[in-house]
Protein backbone atom coordinates (compact mmCIF):
# COMPACT_ATOMS: atom_id res chain seq x y z
CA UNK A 1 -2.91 -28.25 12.55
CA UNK A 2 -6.50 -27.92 13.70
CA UNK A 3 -7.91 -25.44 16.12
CA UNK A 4 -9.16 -27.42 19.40
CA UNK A 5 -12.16 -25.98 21.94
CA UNK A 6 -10.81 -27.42 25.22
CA UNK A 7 -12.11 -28.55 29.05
CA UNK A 8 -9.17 -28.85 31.16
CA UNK A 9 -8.51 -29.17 34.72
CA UNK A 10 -6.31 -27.50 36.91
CA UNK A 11 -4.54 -29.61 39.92
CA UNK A 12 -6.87 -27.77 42.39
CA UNK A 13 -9.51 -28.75 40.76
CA UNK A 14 -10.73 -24.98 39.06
CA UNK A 15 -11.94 -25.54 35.24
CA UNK A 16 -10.33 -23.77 32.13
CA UNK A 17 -11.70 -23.87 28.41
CA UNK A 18 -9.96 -22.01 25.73
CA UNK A 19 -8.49 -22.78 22.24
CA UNK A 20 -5.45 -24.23 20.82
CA UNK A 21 -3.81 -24.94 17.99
CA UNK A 22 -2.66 -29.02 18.10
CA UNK A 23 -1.84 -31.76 15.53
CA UNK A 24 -4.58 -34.28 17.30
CA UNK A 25 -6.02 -34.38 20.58
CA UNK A 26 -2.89 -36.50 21.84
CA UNK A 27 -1.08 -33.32 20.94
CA UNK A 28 -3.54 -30.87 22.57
CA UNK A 29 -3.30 -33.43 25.47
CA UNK A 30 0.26 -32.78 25.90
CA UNK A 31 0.49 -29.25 25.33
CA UNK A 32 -2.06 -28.82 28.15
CA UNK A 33 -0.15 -30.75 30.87
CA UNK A 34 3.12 -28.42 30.63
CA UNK A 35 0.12 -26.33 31.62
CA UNK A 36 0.02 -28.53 34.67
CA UNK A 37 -3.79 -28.94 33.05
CA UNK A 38 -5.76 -32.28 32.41
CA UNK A 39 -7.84 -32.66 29.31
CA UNK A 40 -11.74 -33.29 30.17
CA UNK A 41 -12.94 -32.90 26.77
CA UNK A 42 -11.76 -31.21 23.50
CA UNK A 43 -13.62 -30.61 20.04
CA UNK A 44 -12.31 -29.23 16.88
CA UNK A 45 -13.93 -26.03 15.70
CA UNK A 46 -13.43 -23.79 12.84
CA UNK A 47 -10.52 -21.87 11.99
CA UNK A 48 -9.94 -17.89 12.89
CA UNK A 49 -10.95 -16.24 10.06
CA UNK A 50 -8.68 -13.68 11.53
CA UNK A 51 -5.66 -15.05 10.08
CA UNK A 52 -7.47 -15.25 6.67
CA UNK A 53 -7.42 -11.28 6.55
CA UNK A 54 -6.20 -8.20 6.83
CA UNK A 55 -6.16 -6.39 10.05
CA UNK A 56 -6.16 -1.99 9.40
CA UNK A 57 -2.66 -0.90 9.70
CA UNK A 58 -3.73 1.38 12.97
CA UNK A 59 -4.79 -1.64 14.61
CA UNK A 60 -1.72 -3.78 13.75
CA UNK A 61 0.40 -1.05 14.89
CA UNK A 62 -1.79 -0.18 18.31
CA UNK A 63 -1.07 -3.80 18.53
CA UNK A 64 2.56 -3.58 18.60
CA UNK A 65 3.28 -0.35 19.95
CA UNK A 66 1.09 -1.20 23.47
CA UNK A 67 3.33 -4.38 23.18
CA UNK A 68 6.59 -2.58 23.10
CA UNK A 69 5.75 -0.35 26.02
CA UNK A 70 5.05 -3.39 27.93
CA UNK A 71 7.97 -5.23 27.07
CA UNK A 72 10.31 -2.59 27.90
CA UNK A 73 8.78 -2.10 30.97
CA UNK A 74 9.73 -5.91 32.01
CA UNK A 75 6.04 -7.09 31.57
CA UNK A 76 6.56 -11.11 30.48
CA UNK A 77 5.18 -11.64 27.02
CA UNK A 78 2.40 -13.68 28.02
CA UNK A 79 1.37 -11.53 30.49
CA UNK A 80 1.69 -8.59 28.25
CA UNK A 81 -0.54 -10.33 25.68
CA UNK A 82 -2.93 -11.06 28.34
CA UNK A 83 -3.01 -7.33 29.08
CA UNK A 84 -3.65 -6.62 25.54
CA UNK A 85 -6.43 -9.27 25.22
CA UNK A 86 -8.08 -7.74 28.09
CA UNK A 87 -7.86 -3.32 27.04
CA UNK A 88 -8.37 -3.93 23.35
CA UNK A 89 -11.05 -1.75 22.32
CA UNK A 90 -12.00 -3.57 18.72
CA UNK A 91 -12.84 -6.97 18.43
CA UNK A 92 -10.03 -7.82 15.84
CA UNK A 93 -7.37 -6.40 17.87
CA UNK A 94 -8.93 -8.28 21.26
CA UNK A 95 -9.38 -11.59 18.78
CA UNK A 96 -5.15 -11.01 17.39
CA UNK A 97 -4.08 -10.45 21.34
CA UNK A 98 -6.06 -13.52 22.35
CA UNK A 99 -4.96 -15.92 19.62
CA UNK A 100 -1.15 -14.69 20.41
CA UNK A 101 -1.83 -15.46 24.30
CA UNK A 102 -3.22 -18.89 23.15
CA UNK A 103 -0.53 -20.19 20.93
CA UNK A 104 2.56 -18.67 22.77
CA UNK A 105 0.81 -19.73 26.51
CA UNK A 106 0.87 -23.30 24.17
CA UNK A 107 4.93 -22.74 24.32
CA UNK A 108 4.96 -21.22 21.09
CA UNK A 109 7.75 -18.07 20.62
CA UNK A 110 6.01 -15.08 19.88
CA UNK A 111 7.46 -15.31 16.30
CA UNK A 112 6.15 -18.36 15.81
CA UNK A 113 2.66 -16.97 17.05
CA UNK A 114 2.71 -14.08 14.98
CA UNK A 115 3.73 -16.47 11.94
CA UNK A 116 0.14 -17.96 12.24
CA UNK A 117 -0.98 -14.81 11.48
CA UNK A 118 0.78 -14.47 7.60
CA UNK A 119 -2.05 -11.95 6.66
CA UNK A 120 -1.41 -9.34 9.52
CA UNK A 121 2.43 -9.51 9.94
CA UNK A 122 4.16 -10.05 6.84
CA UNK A 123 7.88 -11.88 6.82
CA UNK A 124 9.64 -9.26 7.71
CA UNK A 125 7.83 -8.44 10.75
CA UNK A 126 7.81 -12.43 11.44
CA UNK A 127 11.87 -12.09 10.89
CA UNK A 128 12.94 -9.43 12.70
CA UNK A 129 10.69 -10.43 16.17
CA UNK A 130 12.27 -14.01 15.96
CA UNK A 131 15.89 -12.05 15.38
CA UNK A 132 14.76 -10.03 18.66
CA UNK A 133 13.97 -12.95 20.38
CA UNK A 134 17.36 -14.43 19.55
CA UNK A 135 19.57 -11.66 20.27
CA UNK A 136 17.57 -10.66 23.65
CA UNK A 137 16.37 -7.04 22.10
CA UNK A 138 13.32 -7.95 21.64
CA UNK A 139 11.87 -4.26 23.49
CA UNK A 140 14.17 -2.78 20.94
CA UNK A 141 13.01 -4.56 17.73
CA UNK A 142 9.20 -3.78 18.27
CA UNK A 143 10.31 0.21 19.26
CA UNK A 144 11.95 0.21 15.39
CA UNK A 145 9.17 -2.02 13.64
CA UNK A 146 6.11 0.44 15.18
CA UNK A 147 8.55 3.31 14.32
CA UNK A 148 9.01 1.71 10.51
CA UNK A 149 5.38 0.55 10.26
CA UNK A 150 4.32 3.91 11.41
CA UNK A 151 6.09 5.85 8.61
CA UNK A 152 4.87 3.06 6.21
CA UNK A 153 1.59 4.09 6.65
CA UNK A 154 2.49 7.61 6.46
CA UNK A 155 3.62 6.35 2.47
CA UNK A 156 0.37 4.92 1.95
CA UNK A 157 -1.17 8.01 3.11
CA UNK A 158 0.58 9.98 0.96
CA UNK A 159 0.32 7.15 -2.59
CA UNK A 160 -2.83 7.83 -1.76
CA UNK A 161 -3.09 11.23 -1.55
CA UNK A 162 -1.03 11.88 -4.86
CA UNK A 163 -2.73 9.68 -6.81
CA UNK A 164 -6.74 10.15 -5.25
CA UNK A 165 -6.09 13.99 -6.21
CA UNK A 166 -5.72 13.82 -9.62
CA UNK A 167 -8.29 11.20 -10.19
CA UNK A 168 -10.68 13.27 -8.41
CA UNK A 169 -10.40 16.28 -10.85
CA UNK A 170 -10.45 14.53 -14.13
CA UNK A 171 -14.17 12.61 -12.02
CA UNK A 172 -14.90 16.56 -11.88
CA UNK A 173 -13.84 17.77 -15.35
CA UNK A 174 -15.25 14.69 -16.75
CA UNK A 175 -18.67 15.81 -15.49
CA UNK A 176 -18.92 18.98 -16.09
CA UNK A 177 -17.72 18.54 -20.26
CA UNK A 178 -20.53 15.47 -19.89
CA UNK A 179 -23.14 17.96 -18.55
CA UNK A 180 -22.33 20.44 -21.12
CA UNK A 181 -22.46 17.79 -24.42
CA UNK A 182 -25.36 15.90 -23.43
CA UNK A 183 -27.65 18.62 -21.58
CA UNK A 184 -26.71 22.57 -22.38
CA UNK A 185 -25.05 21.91 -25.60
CA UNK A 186 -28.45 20.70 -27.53
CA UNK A 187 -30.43 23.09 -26.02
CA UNK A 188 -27.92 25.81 -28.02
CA UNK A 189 -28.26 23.96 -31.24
CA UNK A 190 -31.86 23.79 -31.74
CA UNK A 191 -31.81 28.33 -31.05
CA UNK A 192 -28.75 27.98 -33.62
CA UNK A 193 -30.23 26.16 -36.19
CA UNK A 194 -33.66 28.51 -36.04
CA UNK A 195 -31.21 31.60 -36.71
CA UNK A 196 -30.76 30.57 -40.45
CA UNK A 197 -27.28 31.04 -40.76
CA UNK A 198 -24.31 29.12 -42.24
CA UNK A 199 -23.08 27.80 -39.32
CA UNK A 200 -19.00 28.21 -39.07
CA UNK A 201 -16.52 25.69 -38.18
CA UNK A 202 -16.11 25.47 -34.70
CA UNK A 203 -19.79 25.13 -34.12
CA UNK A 204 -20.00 22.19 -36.36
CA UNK A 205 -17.18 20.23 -34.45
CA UNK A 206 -19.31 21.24 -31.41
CA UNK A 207 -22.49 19.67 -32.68
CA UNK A 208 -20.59 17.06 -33.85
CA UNK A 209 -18.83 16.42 -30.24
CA UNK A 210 -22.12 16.92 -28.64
CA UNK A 211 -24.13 14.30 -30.97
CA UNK A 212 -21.00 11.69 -29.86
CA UNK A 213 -22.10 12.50 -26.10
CA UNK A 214 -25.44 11.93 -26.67
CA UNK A 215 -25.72 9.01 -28.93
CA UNK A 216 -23.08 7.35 -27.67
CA UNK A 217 -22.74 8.08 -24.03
CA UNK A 218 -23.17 4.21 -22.83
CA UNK A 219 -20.44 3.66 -24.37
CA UNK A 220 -18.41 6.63 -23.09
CA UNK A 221 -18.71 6.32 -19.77
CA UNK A 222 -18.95 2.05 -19.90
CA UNK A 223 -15.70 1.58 -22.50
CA UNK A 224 -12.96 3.05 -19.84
CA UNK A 225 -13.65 0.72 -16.71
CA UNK A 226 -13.88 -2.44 -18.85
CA UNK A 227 -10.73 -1.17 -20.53
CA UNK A 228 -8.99 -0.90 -17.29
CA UNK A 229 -10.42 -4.34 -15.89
CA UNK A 230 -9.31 -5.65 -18.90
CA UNK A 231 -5.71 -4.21 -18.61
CA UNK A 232 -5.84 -5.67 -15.02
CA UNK A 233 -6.66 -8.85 -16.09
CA UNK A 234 -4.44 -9.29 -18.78
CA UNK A 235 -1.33 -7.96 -16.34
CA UNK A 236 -2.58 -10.91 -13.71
CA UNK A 237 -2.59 -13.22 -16.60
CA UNK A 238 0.66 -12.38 -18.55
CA UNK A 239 4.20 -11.17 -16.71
CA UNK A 240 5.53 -9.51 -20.02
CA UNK A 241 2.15 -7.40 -19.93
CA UNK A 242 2.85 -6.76 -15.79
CA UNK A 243 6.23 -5.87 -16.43
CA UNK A 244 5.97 -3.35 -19.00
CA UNK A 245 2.82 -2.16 -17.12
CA UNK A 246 4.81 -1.51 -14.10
CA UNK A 247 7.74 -0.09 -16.09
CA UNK A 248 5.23 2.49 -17.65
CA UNK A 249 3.75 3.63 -14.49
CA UNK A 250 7.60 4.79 -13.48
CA UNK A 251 7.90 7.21 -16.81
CA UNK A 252 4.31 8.45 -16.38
CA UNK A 253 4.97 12.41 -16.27
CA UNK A 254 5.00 13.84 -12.50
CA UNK A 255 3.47 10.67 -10.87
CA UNK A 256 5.51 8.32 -11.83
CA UNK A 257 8.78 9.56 -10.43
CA UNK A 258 7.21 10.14 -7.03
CA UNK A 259 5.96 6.83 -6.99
CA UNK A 260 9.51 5.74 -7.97
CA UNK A 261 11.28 7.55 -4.86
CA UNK A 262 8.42 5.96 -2.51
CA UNK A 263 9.54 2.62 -3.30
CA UNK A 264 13.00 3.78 -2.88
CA UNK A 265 12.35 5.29 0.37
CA UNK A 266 10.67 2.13 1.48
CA UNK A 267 13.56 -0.09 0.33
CA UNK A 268 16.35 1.86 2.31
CA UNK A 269 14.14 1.87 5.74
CA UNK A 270 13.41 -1.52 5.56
CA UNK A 271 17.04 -2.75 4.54
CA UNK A 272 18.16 -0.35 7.36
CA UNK A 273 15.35 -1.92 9.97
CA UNK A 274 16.68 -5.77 9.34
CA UNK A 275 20.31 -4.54 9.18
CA UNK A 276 20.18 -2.37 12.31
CA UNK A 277 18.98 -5.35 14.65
CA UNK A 278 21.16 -8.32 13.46
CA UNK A 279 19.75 -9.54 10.35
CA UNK A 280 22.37 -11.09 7.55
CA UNK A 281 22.40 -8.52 4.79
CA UNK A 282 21.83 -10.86 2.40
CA UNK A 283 18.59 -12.05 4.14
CA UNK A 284 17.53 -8.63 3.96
CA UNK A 285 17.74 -8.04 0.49
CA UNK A 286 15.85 -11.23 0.18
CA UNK A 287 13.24 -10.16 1.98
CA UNK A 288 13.25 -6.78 0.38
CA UNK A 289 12.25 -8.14 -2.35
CA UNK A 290 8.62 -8.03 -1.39
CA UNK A 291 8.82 -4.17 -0.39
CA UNK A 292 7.59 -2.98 -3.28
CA UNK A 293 4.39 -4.29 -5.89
CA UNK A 294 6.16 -3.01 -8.86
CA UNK A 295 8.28 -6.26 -10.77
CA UNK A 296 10.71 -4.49 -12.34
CA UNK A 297 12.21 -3.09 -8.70
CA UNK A 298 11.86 -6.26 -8.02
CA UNK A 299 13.68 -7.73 -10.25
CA UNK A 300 16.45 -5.35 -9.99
CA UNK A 301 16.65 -5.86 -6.09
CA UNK A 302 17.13 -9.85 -6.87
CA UNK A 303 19.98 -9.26 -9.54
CA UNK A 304 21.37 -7.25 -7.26
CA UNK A 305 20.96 -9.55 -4.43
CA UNK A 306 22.51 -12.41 -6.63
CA UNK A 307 25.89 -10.02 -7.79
CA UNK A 308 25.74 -9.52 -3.80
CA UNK A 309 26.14 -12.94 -3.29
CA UNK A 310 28.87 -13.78 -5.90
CA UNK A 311 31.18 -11.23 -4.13
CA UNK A 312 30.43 -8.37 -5.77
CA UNK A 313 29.79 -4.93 -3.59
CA UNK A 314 26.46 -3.67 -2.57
CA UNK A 315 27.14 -0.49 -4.53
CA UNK A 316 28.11 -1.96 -7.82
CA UNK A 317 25.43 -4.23 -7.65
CA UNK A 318 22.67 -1.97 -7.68
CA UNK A 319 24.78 0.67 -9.80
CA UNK A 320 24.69 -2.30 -12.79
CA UNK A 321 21.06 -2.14 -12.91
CA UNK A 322 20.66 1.37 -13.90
CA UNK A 323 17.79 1.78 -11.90
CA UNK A 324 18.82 3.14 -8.58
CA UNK A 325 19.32 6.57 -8.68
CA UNK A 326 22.86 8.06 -8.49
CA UNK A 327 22.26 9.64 -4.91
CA UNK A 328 20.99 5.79 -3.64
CA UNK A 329 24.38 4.14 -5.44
CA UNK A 330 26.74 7.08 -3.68
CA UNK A 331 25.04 6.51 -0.49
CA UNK A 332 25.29 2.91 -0.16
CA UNK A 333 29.51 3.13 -1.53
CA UNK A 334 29.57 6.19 1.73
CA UNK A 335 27.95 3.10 3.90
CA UNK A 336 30.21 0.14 2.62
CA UNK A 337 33.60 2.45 3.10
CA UNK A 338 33.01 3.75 6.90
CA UNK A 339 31.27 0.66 7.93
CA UNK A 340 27.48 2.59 8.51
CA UNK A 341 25.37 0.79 6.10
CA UNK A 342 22.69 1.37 8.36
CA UNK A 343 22.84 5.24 8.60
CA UNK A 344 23.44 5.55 5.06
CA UNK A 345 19.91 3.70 4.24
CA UNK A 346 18.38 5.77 7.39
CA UNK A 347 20.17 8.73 5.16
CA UNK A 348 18.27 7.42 1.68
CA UNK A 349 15.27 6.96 3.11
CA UNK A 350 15.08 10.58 5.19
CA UNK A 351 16.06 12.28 1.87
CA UNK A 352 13.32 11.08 -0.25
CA UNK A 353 10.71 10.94 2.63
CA UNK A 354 11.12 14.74 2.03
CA UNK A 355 11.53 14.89 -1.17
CA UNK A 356 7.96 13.11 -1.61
CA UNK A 357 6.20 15.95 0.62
CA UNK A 358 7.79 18.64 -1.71
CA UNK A 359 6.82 16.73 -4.73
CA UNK A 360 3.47 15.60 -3.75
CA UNK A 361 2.69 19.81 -2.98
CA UNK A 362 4.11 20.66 -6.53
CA UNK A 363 1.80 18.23 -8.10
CA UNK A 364 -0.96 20.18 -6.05
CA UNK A 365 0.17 22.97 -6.59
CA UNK A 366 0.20 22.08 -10.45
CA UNK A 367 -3.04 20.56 -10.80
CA UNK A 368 -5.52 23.18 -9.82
CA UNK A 369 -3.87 26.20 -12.56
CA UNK A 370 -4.13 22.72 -15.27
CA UNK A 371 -7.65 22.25 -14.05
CA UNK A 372 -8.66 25.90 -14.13
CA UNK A 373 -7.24 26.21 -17.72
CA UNK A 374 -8.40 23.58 -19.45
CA UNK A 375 -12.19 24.56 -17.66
CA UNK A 376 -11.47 28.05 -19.22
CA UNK A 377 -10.63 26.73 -23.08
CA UNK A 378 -13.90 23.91 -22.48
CA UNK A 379 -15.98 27.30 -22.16
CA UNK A 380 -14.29 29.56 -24.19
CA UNK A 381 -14.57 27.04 -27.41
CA UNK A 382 -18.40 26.72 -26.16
CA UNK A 383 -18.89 30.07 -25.94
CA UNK A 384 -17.16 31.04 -29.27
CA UNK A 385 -19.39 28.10 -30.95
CA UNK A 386 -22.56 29.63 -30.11
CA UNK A 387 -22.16 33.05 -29.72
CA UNK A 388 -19.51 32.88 -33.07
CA UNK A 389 -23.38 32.99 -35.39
CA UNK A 390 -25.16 34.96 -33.18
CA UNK A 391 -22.78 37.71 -33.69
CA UNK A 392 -22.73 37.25 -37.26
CA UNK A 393 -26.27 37.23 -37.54
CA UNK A 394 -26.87 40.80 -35.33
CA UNK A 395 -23.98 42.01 -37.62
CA UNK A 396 -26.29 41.35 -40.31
CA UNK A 397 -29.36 42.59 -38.97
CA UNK A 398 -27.41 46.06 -39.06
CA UNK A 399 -26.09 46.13 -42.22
């Protein structure tokens, strides 16, 4: 399809321009007189960017949630979208609203809108809206999407918070050991040196340290972000590298089982979300698929899927992967036997939505004692370095 800058006429005569997505301008002729409007002219322009790119979550979810509130109230989609067009207070969300108007004022579903759109409302969003459509709850779809979407970003905020923490206080400790080799450290050699002592063990690892720092600091602070880029590369490049990549990030002490029960967490809501308004369950574990970046959940979730499909229960499908922890398998047998699949994954998903707060304030609460530790043993081994022949030299001086 091409994007088409339009003239059009209405049967009182009043002019309209706007743009719409047609095949050819036979197409875009014909879309525009179930408008009861005749084509004066029509030029092809460039695409939206817009649906080249990501959108901020906040906006995406302002978006929606405006939308729902509207819907319920009995506003008709298009004029809701022309209500959004007109009070959006950034230019992306005004361009999104517009381009929504446009296609479904075109007699496009609002699904099929929002599928033009792959980069700011992924499948599942696309799925469950067209499943609202279907079933006539649409109001209540988009109430549990901004309500999922919502505590999605609420993960994100919190990935981020676990994992921009410790990153920050190695930057810190990092610094401080670099100031210390490469600045204060020589100044303290050349005053050690001029005491004319044998100089004892620890000092010499000390001057040795420092003299790495300093002759080869290029290549201490260079060697660590090429390493990574070249990890990054190579994981891009090769799945056996990505999958035991993401399989080590799972055992990494502390973080990695937090990062284990987000993706859990995120599983069970979404599962619940498609299951709750209508969605086939096996769909949904399709489309689950995608929850989380990490191959080998999603590899389990499609082995799973595919015992699923041969017959086999939910339960014992995930319980052969030996992934899933115990709680998620017991769950999900507690959901198949009284028929509430759907509160059992809202059940999963509450549990380790706490579970992560908890966590993510232990690894606080850990980090700051670590950092304050290893700071003290940094200065103490300085400190016992250079003050180590000092003190032997004063004890001299006496004797």
């Amino acid at each position: 399809m091409a994007l088409y800058q339009y003239r059009a006429a209405h049967t009182d005569g009043r002019i309209a321009t706007g743009r719409i997505d047609a095949l050819h301008e036979t197409d875009l002729e014909a879309q525009l007189k179930r408008l009861d409007l005749a084509l004066l002219s029509a030029k092809p322009v460039a695409a939206r960017t817009l649906g080249l790119k990501k959108m901020p979550r906040r906006e995406v979810l302002g978006v929606l949630f405006q939308l729902e509130m509207l819907v319920r109230a009995g506003v008709p989609i298009l004029d809701s979208l022309a209500d959004l067009r007109d009070a959006a207070e950034t230019p992306a969300s005004r361009d999104l609203a517009g381009s929504l108007f446009e296609k479904v004022e075109a007699g496009a579903t609002l699904g099929e809108a929002m599928a033009g759109f792959p980069a700011v409302f992924n499948e599942t969003v696309i799925s469950l809206i067209r499943s609202g459509e279907v079933t006539g709850q649409l109001p209540e779809v988009l109430k549990e999407i901004v309500r999922s979407l919502r505590w999605q970003d609420e993960m994100a905020a919190q990935t981020k918070k676990l994992l921009a923490y410790p990153l920050f206080v190695m930057v810190v400790l990092g610094g401080v050991v670099s100031f210390l080799m490469i600045y204060l450290v020589p100044q303290l050699i050349g005053f050690l040196t001029n005491l004319g002592q044998g100089i004892p063990f620890q000092t010499r690892l000390l001057i040795a340290v420092s003299g790495i720092f300093v002759n080869y600091w290029w290549a201490i602070f260079s060697v660590p972000p090429v390493l990574f880029a070249a990890v990054l590369s190579l994981s891009a490049a090769s799945p056996a590298v990505r999958f035991r990549l993401h399989d080590w990030q799972m055992r990494v002490p502390v973080i990695g089982p937090v990062l284990k029960k987000m993706t859990m967490a995120r599983f069970a809501d979404t599962l619940g979300l498609m299951y709750r308004t209508g969605i086939p369950l096996i769909e949904g574990l399709r489309y689950c698929e995608g929850v989380s970046n990490n191959v080998v959940i999603q590899g389990a979730i499609v082995r799973a899927r595919e015992r699923v499909l041969t017959g086999t229960p939910m339960s014992e499908s995930f319980a052969a992967e030996q992934l899933f922890p115990p709680f998620v398998i017991r769950m999900l047998k507690v959901g198949e036997s009284t028929g509430a699949l759907d509160a059992s994954l809202a059940n999963i998903s509450y549990f380790y939505s706490r579970d992560i707060d908890e966590s993510i304030a232990r690894v606080q609460a850990m980090i700051e004692p670590a950092l304050t530790v290893i700071m003290g043993l940094i200065l103490g081994w300085i400190m016992l370095a250079v003050l180590g022949p000092i003190y032997d030299t004063i004890s001299k001086m006496k004797t």
